[in-house]
Every structure is written in structure tokens, then in C-alpha cells.
N, C-alpha and C. Protein backbone atom coordinates (compact mmCIF):
# COMPACT_ATOMS: atom_id res chain seq x y z
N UNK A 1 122.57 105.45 83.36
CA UNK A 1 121.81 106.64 83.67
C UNK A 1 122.73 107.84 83.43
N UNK A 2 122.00 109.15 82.92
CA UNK A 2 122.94 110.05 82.59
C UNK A 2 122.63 111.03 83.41
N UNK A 3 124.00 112.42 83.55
CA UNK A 3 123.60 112.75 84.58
C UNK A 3 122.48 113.83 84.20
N UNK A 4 121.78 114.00 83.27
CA UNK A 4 120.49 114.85 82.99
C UNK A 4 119.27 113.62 83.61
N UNK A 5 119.60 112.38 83.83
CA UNK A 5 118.17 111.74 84.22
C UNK A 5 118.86 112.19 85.68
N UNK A 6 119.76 111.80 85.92
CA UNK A 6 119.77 111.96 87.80
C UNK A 6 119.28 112.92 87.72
N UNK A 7 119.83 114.15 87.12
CA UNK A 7 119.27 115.56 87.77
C UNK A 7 117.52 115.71 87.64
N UNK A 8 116.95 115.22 86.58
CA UNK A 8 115.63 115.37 86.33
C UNK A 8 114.68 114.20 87.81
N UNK A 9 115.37 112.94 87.84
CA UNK A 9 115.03 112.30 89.02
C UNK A 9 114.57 113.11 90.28
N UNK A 10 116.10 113.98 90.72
CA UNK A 10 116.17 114.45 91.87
C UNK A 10 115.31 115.45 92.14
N UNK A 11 114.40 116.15 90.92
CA UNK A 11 113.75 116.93 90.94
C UNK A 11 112.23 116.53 90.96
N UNK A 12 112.40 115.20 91.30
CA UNK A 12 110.26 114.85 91.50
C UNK A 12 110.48 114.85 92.75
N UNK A 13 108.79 115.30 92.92
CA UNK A 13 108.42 115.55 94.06
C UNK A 13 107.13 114.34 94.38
N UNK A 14 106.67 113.40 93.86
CA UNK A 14 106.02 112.51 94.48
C UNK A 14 106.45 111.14 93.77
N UNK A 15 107.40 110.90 92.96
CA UNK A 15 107.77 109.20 92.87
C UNK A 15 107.19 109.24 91.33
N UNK A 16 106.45 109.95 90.50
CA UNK A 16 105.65 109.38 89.35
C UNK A 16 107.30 109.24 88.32
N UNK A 17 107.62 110.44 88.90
CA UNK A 17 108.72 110.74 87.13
C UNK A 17 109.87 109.30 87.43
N UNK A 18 110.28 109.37 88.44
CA UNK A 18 111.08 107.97 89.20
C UNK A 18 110.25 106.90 88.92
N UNK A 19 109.12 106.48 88.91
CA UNK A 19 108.25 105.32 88.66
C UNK A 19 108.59 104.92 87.31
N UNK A 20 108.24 106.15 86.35
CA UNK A 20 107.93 106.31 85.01
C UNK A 20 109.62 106.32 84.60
N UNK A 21 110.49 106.22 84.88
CA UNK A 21 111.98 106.28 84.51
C UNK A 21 112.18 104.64 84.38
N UNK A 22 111.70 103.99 85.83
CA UNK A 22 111.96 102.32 85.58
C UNK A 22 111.57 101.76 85.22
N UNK A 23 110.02 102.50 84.59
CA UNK A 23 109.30 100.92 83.95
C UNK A 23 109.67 101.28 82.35
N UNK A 24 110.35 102.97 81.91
CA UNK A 24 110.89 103.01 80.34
C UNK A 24 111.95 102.73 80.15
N UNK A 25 113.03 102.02 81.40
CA UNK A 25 114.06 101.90 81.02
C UNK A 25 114.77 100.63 81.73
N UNK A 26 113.50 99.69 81.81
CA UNK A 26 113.81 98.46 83.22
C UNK A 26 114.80 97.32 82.38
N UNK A 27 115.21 97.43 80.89
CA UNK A 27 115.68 96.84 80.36
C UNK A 27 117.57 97.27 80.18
N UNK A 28 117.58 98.58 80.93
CA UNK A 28 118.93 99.02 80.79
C UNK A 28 119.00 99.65 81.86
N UNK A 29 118.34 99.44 83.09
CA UNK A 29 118.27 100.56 84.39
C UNK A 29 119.07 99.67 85.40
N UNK A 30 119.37 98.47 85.20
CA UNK A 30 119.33 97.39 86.46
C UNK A 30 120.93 98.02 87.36
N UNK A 31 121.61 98.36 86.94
CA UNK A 31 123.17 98.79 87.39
C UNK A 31 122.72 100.26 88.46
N UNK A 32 121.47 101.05 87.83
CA UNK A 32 121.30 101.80 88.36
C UNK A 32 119.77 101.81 89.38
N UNK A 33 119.45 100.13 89.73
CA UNK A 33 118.38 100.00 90.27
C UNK A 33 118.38 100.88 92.30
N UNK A 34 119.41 100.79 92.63
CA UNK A 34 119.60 101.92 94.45
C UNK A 34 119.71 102.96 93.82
N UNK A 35 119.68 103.67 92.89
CA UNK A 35 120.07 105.16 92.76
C UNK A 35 118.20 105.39 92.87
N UNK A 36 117.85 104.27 91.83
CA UNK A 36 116.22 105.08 91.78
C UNK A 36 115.63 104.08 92.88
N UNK A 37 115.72 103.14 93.64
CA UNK A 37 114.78 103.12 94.49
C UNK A 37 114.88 104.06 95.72
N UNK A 38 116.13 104.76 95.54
CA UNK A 38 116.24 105.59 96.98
C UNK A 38 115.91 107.01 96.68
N UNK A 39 116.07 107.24 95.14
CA UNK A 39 115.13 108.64 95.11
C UNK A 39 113.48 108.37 94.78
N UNK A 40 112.90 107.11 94.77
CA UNK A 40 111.29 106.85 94.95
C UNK A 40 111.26 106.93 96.29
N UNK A 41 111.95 106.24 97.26
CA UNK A 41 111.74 106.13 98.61
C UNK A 41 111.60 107.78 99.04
N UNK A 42 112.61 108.68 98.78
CA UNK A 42 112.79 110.17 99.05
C UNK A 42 111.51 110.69 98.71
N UNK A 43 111.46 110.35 97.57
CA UNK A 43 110.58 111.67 96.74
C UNK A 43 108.83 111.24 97.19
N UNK A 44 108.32 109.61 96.97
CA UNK A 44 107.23 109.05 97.61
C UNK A 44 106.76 109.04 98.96
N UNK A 45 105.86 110.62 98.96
CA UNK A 45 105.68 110.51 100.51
C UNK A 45 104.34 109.99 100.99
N UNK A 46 103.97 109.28 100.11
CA UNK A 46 102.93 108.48 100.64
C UNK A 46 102.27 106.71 100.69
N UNK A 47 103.60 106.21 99.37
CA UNK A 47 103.71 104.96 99.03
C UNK A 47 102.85 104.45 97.86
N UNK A 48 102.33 105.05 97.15
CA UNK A 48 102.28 105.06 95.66
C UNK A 48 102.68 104.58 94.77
N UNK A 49 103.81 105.50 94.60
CA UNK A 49 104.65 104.91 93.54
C UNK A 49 105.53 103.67 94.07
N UNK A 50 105.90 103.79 94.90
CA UNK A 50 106.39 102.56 95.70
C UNK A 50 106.15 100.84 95.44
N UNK A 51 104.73 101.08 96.35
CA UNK A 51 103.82 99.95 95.89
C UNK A 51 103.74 99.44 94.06
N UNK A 52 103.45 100.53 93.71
CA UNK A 52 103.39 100.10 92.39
C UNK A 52 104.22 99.57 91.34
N UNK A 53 105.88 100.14 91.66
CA UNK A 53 107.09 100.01 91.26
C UNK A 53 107.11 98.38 91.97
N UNK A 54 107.13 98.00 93.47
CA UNK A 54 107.61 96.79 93.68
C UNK A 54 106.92 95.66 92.99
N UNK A 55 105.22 95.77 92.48
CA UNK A 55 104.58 94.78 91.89
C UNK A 55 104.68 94.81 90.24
N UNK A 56 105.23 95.75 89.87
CA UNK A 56 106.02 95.83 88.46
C UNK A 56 107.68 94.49 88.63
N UNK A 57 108.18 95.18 89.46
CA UNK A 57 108.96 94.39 89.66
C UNK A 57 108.56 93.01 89.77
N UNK A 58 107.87 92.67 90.68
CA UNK A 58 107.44 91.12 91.15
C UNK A 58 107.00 90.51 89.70
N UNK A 59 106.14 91.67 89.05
CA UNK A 59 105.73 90.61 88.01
C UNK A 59 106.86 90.48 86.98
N UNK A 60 107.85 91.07 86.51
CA UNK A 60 109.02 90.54 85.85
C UNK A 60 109.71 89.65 86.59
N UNK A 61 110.47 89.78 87.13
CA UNK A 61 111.27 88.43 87.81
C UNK A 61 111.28 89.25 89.55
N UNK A 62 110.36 88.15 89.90
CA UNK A 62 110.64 88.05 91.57
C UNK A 62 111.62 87.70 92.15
N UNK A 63 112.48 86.51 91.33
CA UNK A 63 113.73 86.38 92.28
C UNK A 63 115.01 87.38 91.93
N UNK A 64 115.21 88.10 90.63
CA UNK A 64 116.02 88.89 90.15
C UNK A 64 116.13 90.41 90.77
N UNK A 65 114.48 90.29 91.39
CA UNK A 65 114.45 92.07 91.99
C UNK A 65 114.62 91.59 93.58
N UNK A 66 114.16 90.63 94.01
CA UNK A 66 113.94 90.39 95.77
C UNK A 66 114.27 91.29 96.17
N UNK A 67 115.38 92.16 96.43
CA UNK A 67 116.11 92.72 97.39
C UNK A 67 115.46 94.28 96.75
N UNK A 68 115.37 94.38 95.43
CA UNK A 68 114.92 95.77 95.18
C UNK A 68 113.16 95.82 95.64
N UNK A 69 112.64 94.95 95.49
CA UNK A 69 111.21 94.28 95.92
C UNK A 69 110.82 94.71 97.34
N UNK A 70 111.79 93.73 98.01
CA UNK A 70 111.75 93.83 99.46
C UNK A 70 112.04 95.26 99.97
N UNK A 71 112.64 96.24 99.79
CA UNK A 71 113.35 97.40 100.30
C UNK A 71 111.90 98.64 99.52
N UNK A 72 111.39 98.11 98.91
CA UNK A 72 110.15 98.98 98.54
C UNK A 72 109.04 99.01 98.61
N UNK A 73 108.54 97.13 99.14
CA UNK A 73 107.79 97.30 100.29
C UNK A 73 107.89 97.55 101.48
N UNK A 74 109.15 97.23 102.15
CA UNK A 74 109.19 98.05 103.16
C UNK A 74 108.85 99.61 103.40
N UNK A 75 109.48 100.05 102.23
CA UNK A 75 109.32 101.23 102.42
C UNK A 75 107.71 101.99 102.31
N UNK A 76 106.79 101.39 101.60
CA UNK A 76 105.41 101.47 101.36
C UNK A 76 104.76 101.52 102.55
N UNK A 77 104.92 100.54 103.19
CA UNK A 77 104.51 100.16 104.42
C UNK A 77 104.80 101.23 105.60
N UNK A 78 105.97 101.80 105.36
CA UNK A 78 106.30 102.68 106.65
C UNK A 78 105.60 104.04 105.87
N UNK A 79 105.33 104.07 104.77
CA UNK A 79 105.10 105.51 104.06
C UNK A 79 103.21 105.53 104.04
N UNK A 80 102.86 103.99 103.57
CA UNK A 80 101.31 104.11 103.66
C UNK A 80 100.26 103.76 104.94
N UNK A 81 100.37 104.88 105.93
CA UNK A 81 99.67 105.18 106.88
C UNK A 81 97.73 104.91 106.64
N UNK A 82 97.32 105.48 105.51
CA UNK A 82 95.70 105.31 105.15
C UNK A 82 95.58 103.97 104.70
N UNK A 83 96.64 103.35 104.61
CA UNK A 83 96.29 101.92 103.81
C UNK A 83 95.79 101.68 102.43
N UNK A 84 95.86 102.66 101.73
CA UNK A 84 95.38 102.91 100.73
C UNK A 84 95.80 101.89 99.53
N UNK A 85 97.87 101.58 99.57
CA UNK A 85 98.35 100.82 98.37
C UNK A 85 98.37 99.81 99.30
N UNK A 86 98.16 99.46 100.51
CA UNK A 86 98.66 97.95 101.19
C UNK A 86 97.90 96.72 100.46
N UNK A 87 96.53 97.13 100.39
CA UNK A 87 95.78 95.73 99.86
C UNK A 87 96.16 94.96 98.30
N UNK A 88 96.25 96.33 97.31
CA UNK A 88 96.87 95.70 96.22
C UNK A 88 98.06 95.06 96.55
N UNK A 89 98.90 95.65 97.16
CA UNK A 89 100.38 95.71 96.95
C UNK A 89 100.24 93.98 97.83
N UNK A 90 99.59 93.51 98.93
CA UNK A 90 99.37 92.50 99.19
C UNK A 90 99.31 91.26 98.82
N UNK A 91 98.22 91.76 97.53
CA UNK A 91 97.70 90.43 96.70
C UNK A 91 98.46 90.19 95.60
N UNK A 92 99.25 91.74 95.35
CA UNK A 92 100.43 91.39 93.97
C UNK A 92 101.51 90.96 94.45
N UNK A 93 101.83 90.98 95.76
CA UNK A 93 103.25 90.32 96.23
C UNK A 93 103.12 88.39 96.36
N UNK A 94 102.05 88.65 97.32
CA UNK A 94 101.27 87.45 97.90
C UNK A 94 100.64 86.85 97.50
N UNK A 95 99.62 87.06 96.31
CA UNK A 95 98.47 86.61 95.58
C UNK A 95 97.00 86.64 96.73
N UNK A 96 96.25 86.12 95.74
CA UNK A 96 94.72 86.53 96.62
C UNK A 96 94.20 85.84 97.55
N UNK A 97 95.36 84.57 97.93
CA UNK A 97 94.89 83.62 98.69
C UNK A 97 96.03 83.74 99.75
N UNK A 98 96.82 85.47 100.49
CA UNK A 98 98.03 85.09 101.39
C UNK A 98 97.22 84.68 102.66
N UNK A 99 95.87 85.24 102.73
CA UNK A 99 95.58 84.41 104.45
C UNK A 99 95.46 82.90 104.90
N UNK A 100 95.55 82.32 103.70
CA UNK A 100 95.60 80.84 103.61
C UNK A 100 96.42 80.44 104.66
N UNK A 101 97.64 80.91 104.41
CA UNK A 101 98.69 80.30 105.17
C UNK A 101 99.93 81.61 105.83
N UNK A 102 98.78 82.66 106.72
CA UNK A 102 99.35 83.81 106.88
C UNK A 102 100.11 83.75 108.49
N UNK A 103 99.62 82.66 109.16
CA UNK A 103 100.44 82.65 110.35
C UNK A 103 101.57 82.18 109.97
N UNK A 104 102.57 81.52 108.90
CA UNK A 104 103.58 80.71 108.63
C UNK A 104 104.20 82.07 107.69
N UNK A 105 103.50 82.09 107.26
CA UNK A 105 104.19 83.26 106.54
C UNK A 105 104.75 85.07 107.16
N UNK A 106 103.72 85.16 108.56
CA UNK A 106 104.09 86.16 109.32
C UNK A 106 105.38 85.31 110.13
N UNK A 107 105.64 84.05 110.32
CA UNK A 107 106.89 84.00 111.23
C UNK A 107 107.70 84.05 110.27
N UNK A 108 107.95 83.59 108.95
CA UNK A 108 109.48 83.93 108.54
C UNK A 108 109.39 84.89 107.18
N UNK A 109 108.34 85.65 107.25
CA UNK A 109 108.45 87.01 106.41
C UNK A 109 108.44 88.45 106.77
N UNK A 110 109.04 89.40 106.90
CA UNK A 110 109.26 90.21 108.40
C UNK A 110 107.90 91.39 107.30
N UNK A 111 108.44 91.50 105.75
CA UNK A 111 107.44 92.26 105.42
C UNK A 111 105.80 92.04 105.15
N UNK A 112 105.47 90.67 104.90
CA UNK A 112 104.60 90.28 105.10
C UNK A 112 103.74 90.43 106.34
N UNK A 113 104.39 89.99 107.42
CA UNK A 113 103.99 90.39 108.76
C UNK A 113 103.31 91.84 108.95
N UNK A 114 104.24 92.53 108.63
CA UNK A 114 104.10 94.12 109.34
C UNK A 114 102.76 94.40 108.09
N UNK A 115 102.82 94.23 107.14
CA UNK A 115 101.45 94.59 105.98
C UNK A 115 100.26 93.87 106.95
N UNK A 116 100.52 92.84 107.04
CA UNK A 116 99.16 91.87 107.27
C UNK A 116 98.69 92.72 108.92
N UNK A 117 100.01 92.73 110.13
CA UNK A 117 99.12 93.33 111.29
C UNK A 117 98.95 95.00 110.73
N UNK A 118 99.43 95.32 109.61
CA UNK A 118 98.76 97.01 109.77
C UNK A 118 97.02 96.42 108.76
N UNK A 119 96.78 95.46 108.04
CA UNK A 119 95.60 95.19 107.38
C UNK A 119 94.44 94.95 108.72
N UNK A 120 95.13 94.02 109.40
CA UNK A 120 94.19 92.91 110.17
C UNK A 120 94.93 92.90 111.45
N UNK A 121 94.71 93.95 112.09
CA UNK A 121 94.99 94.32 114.09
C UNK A 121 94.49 93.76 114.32
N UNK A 122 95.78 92.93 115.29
CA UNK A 122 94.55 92.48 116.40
C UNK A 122 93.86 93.08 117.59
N UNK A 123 92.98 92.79 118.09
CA UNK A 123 91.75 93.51 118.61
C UNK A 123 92.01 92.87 119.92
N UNK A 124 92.85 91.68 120.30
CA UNK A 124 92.60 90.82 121.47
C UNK A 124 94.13 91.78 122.22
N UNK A 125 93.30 92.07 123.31
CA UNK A 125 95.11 92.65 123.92
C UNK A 125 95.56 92.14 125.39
N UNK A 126 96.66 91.56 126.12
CA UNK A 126 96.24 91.06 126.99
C UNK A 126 96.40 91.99 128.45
């Protein structure tokens, strides 16, 4: 990354130009994959680009991004309040069948969990 992309990075204001940086350059970006997920996290104030960046990721190699994956759904999740990217971002992490086996998967997936109780509250309180 040169420092005219950092500087052009640091200058979005909702995640698109940062979105649009990793999916034109995901073949030579990887050294510089925390510089741009932490200016999407900054600049994405609503989880957008976020969501959309982590299921780009997932669909190239899920086990190669995990950690860039994981750290951008998290971050979606704390950023998408209307719920708006949770359901895609759900079925592209999880596929269309995660309630199958969503109690096993809420005990040893911490982001899974927190998506699924912000989808599906429970209603029972004691």
C-alpha cells in the first residue's frame, strides 16, 4: 500500500472507498489486511461495508481470512443496530440452514451467538 492509498483511505467517510480498495487489490493487499480493516471499522458507521467485506472474504478462503473475517463481523454487529446487514451477513457466514444446529453453534461461536440473539430475542425472561 502506498502512502497516497493510506492517505486517500483515511479520507472515506462511510467504508465504500476502503471496501472498494480490498476487493481491487485482495491479490496484493494481504500484508496490509489491519491497516484496512481498521480504517473500514473507523470510517463504517453503520456496518455495510463491513458485512459485505467479511462475506467477500469468506467466499475466497475462509480459513486464510478467519481472523480478518471474525474482527469484521464483530465489528458489524456492534455497528448494525437496524439489523439491516445481519441477515445476509448470517447466511453468507453460516449458510441458509445456521438454525439447524444454532444452539451448538451459539456455545462455541461467540460471533455467531451475539448475531443470532440480536436476530431472534428471546422473549422468555425469568
Amino acid at each position: 500500500m502506498t502512502e497516497q492509498d493510506l492517505k486517500s483511505l483515511r479520507q472515506d467517510t462511510d467504508g465504500l472507498i476502503t471496501y472498494e480498495y480490498l476487493a481491487n487489490h485482495i491479490d496484493t493487499c494481504e500484508a496490509d489486511m489491519d491497516t484496512i480493516v481498521d480504517n473500514m471499522v473507523n470510517a463504517d458507521r453503520t456496518g455495510q461495508f463491513l458485512a459485505s467485506a467479511a462475506r467477500y472474504l469468506h467466499a475466497i478462503d475462509p480459513q486464510r481470512y478467519a481472523s480478518v473475517i471474525d474482527k469484521l463481523v464483530s465489528a458489524t454487529i456492534d455497528k448494525d443496530r437496524e439489523h439491516n446487514y445481519l441477515p445476509a451477513l448470517m447466511r453468507g457466514i453460516y449458510g441458509d440452514d445456521y438454525a439447524t444446529d444454532a444452539e451448538q453453534r451459539c456455545a462455541t461461536d461467540r460471533n455467531f451467538r451475539r448475531m443470532y440473539q440480536r436476530l431472534f430475542p428471546r422473549t422468555d425472561t425469568l
